[in-house]
Structure formats: structure tokens, C-alpha cells
PDB file of N, CA and C in Angstrom:
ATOM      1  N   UNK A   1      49.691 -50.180 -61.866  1.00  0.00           N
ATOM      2  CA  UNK A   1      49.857 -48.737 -61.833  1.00  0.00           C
ATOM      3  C   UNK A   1      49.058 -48.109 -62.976  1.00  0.00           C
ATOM      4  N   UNK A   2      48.307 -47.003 -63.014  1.00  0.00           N
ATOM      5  CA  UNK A   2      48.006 -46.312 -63.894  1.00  0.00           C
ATOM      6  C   UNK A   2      49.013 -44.620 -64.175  1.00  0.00           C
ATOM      7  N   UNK A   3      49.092 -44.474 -65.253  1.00  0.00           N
ATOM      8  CA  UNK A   3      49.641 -43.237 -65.701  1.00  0.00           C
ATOM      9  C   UNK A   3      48.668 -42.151 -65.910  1.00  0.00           C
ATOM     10  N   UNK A   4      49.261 -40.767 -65.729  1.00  0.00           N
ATOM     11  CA  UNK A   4      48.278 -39.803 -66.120  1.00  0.00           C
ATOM     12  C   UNK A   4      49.623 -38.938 -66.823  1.00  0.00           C
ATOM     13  N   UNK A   5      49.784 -38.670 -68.237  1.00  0.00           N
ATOM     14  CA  UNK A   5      50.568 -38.375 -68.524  1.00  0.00           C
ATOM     15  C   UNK A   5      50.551 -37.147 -69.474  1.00  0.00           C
ATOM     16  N   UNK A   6      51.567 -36.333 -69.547  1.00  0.00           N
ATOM     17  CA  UNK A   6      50.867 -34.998 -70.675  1.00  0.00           C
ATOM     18  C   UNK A   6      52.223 -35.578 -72.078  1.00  0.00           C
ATOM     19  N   UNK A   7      51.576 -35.084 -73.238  1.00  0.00           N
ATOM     20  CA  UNK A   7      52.278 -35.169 -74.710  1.00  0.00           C
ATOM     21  C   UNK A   7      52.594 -33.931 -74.939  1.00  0.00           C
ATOM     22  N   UNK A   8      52.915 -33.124 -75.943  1.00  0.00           N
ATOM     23  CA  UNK A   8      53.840 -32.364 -76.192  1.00  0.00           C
ATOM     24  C   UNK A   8      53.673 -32.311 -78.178  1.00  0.00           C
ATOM     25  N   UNK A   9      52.985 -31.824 -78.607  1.00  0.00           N
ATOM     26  CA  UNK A   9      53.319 -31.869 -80.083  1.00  0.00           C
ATOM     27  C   UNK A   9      54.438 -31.266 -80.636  1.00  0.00           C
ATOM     28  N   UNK A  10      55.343 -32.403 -81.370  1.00  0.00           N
ATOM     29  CA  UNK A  10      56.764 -31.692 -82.371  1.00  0.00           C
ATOM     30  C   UNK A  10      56.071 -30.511 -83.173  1.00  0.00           C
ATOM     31  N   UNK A  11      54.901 -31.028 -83.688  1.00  0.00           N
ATOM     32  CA  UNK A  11      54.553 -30.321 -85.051  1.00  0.00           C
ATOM     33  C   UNK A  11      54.139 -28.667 -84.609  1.00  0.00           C
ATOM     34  N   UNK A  12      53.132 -28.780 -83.336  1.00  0.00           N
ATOM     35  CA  UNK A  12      53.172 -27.834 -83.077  1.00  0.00           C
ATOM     36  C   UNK A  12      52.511 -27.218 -81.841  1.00  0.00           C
ATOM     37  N   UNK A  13      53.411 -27.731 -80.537  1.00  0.00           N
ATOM     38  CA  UNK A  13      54.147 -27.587 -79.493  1.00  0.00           C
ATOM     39  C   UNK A  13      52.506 -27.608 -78.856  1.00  0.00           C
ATOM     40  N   UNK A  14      51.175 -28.370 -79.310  1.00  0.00           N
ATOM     41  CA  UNK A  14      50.213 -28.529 -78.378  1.00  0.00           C
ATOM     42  C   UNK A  14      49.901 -29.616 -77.502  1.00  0.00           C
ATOM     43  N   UNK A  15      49.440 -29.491 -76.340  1.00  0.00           N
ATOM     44  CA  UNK A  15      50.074 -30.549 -74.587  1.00  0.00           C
ATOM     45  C   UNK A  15      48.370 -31.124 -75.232  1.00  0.00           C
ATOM     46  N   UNK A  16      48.530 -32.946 -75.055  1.00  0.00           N
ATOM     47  CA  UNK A  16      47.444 -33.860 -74.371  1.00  0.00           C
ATOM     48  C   UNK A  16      47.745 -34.118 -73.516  1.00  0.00           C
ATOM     49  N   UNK A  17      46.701 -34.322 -72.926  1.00  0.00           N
ATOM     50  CA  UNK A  17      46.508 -35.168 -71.145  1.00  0.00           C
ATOM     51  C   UNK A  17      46.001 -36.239 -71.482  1.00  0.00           C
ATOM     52  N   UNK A  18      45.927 -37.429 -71.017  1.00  0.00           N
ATOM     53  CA  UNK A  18      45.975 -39.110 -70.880  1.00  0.00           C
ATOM     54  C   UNK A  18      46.034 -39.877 -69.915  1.00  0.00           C
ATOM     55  N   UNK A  19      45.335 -40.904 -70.300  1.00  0.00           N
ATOM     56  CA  UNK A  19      45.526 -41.601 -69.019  1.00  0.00           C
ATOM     57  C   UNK A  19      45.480 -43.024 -69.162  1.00  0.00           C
ATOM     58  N   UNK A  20      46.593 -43.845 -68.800  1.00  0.00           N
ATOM     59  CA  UNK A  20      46.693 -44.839 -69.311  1.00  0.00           C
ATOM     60  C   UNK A  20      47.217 -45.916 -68.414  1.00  0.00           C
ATOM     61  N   UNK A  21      46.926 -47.535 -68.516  1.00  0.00           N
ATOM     62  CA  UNK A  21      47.906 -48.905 -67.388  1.00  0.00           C
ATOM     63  C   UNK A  21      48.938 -49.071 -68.163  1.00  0.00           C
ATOM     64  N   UNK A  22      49.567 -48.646 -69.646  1.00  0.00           N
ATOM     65  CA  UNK A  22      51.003 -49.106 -69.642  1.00  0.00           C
ATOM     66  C   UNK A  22      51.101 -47.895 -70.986  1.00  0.00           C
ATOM     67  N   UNK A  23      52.212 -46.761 -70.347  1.00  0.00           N
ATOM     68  CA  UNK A  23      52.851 -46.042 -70.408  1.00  0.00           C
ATOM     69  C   UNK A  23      53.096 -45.959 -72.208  1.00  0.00           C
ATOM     70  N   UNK A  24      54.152 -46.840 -71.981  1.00  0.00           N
ATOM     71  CA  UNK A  24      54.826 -46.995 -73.300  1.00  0.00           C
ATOM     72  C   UNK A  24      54.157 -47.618 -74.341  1.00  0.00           C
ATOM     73  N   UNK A  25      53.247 -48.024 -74.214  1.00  0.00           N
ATOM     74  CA  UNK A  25      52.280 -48.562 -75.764  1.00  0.00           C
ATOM     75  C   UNK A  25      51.470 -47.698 -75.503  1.00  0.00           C
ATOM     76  N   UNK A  26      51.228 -46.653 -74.712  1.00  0.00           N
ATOM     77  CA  UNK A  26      50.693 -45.631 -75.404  1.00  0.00           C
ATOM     78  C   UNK A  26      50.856 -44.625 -76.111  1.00  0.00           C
ATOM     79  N   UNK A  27      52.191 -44.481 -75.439  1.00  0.00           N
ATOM     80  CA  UNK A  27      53.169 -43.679 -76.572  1.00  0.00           C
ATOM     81  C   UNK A  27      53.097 -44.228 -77.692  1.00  0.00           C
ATOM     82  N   UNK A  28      53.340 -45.308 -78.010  1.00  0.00           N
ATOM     83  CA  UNK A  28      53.891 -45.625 -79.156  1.00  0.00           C
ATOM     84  C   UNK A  28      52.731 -45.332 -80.195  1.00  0.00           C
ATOM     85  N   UNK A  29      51.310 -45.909 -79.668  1.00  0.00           N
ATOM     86  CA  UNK A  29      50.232 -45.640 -80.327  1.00  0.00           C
ATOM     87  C   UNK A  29      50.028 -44.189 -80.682  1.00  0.00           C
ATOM     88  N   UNK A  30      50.568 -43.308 -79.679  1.00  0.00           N
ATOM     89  CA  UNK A  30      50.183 -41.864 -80.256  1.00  0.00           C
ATOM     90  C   UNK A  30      51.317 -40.982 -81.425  1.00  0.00           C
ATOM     91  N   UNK A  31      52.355 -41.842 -81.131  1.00  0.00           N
ATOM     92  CA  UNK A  31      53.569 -41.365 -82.128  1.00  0.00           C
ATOM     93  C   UNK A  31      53.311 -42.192 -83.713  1.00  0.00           C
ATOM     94  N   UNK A  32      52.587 -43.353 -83.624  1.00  0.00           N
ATOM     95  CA  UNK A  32      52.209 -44.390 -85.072  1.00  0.00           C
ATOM     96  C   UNK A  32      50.994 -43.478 -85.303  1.00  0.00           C
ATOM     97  N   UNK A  33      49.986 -42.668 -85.147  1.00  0.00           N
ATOM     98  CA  UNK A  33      48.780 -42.124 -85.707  1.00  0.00           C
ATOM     99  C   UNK A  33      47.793 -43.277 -84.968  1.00  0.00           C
ATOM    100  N   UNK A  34      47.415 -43.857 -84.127  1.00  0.00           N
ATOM    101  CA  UNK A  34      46.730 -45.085 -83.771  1.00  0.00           C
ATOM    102  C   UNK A  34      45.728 -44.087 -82.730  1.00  0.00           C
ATOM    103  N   UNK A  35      45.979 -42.726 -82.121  1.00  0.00           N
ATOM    104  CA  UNK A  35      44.717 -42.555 -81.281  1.00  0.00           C
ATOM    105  C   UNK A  35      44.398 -41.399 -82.147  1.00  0.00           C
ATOM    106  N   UNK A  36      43.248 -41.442 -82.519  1.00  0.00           N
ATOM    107  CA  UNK A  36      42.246 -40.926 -83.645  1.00  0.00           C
ATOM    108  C   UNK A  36      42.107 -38.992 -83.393  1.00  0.00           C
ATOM    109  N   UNK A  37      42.521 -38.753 -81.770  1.00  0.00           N
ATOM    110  CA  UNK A  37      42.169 -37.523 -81.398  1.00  0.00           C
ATOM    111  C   UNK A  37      43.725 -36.745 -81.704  1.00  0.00           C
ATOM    112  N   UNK A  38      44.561 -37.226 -81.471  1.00  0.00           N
ATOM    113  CA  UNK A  38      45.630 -37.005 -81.524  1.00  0.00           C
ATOM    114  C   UNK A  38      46.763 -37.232 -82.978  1.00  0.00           C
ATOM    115  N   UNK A  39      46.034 -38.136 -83.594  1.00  0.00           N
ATOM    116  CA  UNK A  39      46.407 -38.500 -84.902  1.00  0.00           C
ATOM    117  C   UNK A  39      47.510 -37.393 -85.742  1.00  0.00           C
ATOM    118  N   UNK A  40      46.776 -36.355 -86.121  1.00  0.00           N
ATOM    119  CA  UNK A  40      47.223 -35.142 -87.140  1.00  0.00           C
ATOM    120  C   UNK A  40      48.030 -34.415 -86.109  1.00  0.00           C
ATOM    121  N   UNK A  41      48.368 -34.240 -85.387  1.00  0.00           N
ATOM    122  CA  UNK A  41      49.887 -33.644 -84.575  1.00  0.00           C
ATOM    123  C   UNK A  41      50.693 -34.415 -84.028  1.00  0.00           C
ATOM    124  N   UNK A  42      51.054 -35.604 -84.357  1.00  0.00           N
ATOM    125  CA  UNK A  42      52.416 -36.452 -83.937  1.00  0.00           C
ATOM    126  C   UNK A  42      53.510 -36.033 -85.190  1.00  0.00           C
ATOM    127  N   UNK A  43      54.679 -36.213 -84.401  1.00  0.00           N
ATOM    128  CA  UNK A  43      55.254 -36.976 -83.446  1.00  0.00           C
ATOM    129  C   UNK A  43      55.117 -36.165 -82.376  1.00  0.00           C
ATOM    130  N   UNK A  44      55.098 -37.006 -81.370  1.00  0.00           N
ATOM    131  CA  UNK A  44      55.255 -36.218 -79.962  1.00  0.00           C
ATOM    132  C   UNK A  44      56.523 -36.865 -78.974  1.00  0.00           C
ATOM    133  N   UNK A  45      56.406 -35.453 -77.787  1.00  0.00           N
ATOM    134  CA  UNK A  45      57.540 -35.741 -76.887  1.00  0.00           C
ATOM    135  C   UNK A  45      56.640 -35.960 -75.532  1.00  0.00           C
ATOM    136  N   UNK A  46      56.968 -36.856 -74.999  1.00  0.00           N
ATOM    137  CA  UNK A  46      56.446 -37.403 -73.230  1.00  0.00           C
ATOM    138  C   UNK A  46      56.710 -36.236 -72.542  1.00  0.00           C
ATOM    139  N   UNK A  47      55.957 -35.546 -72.553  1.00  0.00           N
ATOM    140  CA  UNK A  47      56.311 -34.324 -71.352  1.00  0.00           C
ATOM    141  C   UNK A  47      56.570 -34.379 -69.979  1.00  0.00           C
ATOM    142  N   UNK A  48      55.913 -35.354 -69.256  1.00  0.00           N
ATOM    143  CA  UNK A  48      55.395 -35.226 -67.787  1.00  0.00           C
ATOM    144  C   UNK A  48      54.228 -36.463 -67.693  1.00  0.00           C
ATOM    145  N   UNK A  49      54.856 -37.482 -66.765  1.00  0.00           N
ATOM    146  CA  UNK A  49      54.036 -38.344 -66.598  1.00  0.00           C
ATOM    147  C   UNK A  49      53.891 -38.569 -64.741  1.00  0.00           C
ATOM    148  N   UNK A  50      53.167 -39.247 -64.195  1.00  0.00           N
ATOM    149  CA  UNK A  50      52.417 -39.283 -62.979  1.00  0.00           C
ATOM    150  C   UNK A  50      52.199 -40.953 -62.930  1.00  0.00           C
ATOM    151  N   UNK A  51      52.623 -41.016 -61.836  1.00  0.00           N
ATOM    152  CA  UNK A  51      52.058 -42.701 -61.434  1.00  0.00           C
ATOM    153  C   UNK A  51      51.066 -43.086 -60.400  1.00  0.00           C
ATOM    154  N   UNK A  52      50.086 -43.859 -60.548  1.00  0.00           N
ATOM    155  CA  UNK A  52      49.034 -43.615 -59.108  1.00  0.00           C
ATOM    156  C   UNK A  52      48.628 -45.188 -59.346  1.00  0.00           C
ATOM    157  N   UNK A  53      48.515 -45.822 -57.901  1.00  0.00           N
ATOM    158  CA  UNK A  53      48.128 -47.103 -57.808  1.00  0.00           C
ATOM    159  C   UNK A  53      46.817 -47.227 -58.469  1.00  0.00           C
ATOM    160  N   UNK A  54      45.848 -46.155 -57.998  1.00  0.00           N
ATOM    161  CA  UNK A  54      44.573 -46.391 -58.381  1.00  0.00           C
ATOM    162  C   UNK A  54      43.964 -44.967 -59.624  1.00  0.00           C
ATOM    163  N   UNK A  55      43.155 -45.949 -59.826  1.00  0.00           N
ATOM    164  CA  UNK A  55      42.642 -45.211 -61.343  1.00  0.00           C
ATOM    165  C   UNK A  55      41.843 -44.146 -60.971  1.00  0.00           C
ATOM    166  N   UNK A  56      40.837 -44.490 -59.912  1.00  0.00           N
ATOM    167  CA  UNK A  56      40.109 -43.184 -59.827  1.00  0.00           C
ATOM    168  C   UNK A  56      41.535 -41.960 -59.738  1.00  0.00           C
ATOM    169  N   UNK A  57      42.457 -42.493 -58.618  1.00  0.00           N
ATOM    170  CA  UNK A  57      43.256 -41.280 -58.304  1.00  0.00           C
ATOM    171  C   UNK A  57      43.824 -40.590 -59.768  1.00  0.00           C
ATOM    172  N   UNK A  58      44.578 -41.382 -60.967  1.00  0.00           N
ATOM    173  CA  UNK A  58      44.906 -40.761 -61.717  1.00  0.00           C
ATOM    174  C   UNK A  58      44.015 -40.104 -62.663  1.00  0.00           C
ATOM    175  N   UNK A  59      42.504 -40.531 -62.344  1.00  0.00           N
ATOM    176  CA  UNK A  59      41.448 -39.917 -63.406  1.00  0.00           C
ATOM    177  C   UNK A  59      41.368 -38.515 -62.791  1.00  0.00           C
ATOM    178  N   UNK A  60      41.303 -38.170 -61.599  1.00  0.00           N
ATOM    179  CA  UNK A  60      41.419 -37.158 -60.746  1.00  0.00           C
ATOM    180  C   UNK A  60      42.493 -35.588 -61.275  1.00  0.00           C
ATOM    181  N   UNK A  61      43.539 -36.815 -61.365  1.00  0.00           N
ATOM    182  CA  UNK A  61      45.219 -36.294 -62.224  1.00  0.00           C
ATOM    183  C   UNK A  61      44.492 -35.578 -62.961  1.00  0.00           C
ATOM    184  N   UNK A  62      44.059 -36.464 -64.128  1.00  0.00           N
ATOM    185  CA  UNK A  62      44.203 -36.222 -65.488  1.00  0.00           C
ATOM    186  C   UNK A  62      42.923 -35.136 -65.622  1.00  0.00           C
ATOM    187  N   UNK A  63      41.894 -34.979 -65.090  1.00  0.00           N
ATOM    188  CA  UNK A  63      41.184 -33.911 -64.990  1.00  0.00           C
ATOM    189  C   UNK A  63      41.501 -32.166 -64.301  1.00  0.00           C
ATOM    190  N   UNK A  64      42.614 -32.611 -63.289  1.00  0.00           N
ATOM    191  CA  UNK A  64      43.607 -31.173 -63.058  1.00  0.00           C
ATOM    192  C   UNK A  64      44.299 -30.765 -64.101  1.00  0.00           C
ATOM    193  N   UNK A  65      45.052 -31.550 -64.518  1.00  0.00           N
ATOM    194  CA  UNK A  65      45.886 -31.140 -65.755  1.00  0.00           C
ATOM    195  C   UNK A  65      45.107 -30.710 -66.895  1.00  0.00           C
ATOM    196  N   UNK A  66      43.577 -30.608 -66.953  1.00  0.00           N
ATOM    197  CA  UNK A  66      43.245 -29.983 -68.007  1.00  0.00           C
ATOM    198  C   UNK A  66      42.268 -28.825 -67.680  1.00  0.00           C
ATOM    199  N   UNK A  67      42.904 -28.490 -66.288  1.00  0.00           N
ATOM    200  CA  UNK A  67      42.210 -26.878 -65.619  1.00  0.00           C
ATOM    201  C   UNK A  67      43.498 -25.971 -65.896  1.00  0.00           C
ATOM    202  N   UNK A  68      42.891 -24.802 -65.942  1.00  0.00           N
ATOM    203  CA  UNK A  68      43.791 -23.361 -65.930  1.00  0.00           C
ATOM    204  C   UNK A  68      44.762 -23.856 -64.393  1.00  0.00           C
ATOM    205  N   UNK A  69      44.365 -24.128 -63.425  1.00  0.00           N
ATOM    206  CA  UNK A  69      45.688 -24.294 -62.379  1.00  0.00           C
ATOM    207  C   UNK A  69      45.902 -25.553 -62.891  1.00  0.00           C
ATOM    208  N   UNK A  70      46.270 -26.539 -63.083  1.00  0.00           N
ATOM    209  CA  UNK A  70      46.736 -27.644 -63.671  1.00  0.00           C
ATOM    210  C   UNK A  70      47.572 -27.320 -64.362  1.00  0.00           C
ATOM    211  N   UNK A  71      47.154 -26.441 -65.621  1.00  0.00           N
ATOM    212  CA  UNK A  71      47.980 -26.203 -66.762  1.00  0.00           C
ATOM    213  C   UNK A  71      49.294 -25.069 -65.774  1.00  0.00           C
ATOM    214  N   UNK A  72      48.879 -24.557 -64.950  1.00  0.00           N
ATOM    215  CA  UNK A  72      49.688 -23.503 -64.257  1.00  0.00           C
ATOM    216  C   UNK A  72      50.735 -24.339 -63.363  1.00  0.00           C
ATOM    217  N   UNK A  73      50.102 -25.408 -62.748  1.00  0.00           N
ATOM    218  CA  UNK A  73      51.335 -26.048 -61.638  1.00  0.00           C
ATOM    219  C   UNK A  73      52.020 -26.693 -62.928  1.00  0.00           C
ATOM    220  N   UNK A  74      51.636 -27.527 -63.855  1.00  0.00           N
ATOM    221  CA  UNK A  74      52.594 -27.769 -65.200  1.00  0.00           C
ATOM    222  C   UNK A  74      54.056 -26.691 -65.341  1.00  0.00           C
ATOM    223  N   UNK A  75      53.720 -25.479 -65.705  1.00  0.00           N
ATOM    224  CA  UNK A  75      54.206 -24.290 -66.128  1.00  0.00           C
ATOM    225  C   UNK A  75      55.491 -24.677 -64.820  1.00  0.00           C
ATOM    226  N   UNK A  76      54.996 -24.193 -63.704  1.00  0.00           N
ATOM    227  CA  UNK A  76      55.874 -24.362 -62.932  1.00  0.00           C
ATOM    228  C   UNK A  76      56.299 -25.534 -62.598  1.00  0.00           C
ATOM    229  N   UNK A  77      55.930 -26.690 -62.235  1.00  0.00           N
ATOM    230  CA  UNK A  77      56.654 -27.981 -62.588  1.00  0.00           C
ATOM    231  C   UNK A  77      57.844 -28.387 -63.254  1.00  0.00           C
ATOM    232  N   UNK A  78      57.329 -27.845 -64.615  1.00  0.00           N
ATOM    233  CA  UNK A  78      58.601 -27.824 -65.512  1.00  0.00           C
ATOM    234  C   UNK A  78      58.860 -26.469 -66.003  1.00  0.00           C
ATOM    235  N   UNK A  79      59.746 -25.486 -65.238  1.00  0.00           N
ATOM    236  CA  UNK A  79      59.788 -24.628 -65.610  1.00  0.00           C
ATOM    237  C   UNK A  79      61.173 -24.472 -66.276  1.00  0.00           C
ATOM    238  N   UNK A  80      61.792 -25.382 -66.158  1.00  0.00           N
ATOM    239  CA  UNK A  80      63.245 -25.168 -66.941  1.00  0.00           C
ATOM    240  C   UNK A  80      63.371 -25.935 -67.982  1.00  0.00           C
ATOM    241  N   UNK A  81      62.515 -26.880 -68.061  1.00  0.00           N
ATOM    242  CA  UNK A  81      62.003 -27.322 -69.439  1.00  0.00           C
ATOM    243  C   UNK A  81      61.986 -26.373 -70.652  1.00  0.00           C
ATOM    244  N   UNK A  82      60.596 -25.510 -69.740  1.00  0.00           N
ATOM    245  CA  UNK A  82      59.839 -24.467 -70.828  1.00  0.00           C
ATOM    246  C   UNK A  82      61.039 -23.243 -71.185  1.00  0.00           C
ATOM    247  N   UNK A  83      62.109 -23.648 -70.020  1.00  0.00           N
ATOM    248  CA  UNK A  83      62.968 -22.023 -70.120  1.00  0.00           C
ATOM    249  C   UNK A  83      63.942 -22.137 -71.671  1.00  0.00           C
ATOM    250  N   UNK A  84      63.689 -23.480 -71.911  1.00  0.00           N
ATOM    251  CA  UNK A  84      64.953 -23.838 -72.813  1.00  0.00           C
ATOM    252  C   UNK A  84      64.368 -23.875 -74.020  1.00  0.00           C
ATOM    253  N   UNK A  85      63.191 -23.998 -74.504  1.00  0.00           N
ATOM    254  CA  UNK A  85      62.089 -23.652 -75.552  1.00  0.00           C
ATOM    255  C   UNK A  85      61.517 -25.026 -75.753  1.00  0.00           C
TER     256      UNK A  85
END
């Protein structure tokens, strides 16, 4: 399985998009300072993750999620997420 997953900065509430074959060591790498782009705004929260057999499909994902409608079906996706702050 590949993931296409969005982050969430504690520090200060800005979304990455990602894309990754195992989920949870990537988290972990982005919450330890280990991915270099993301480094200076951890800790983070797993916002919204996506599962797709194939990679092209989640590279696909992970390139919507970083369009204005991407970021918009997000919004609504989780909209009771966002309602709660």
C-alpha cells in the first residue's frame, strides 16, 4: 500500500502533503526533525491520510491535495475537525 497523507503543524497549524509505503515511520521521522523540509515546524498531528494500492495513484493524491480544490475538498472532508479549532 502506499499513503498519501496530510500533517498538521502544532507549532503553527501549517498542512504537508506526503507520500509514503509505511505510514508510521514516517510520522515518526517528521515528529523526530528527520525530514529536512519539515524539520522547524514539528510536532505534528496526522491530519488525513489516503490508502492506494498503487503509487502512481497516490502520487496523483498527493498532487490534488496541493491544488486550491484539493485544499477545498480537505476543508470539507474534515469539516468538523476544522469546526472545533
Amino acid at each position: 500500500m502506499y499513503y498519501t497523507y496530510i500533517l498538521r503543524s502544532q507549532k503553527d497549524k501549517k498542512q504537508f502533503v506526503g507520500l509514503t509505503k509505511d505510514i508510521d515511520t514516517r510520522f515518526e521521522q517528521h515528529n523526530n526533525g528527520e525530514v529536512k523540509s519539515t524539520k522547524e515546524f514539528s510536532p505534528f498531528s496526522l491530519l488525513y491520510y489516503e490508502a492506494c494500492i498503487h503509487k502512481d495513484d497516490a502520487k496523483i493524491r498527493e498532487k490534488f491535495f496541493k491544488t486550491q480544490k484539493g485544499r477545498l475538498f480537505l476543508k470539507k472532508r474534515l469539516k468538523s475537525y476544522f469546526e472545533q479549532g
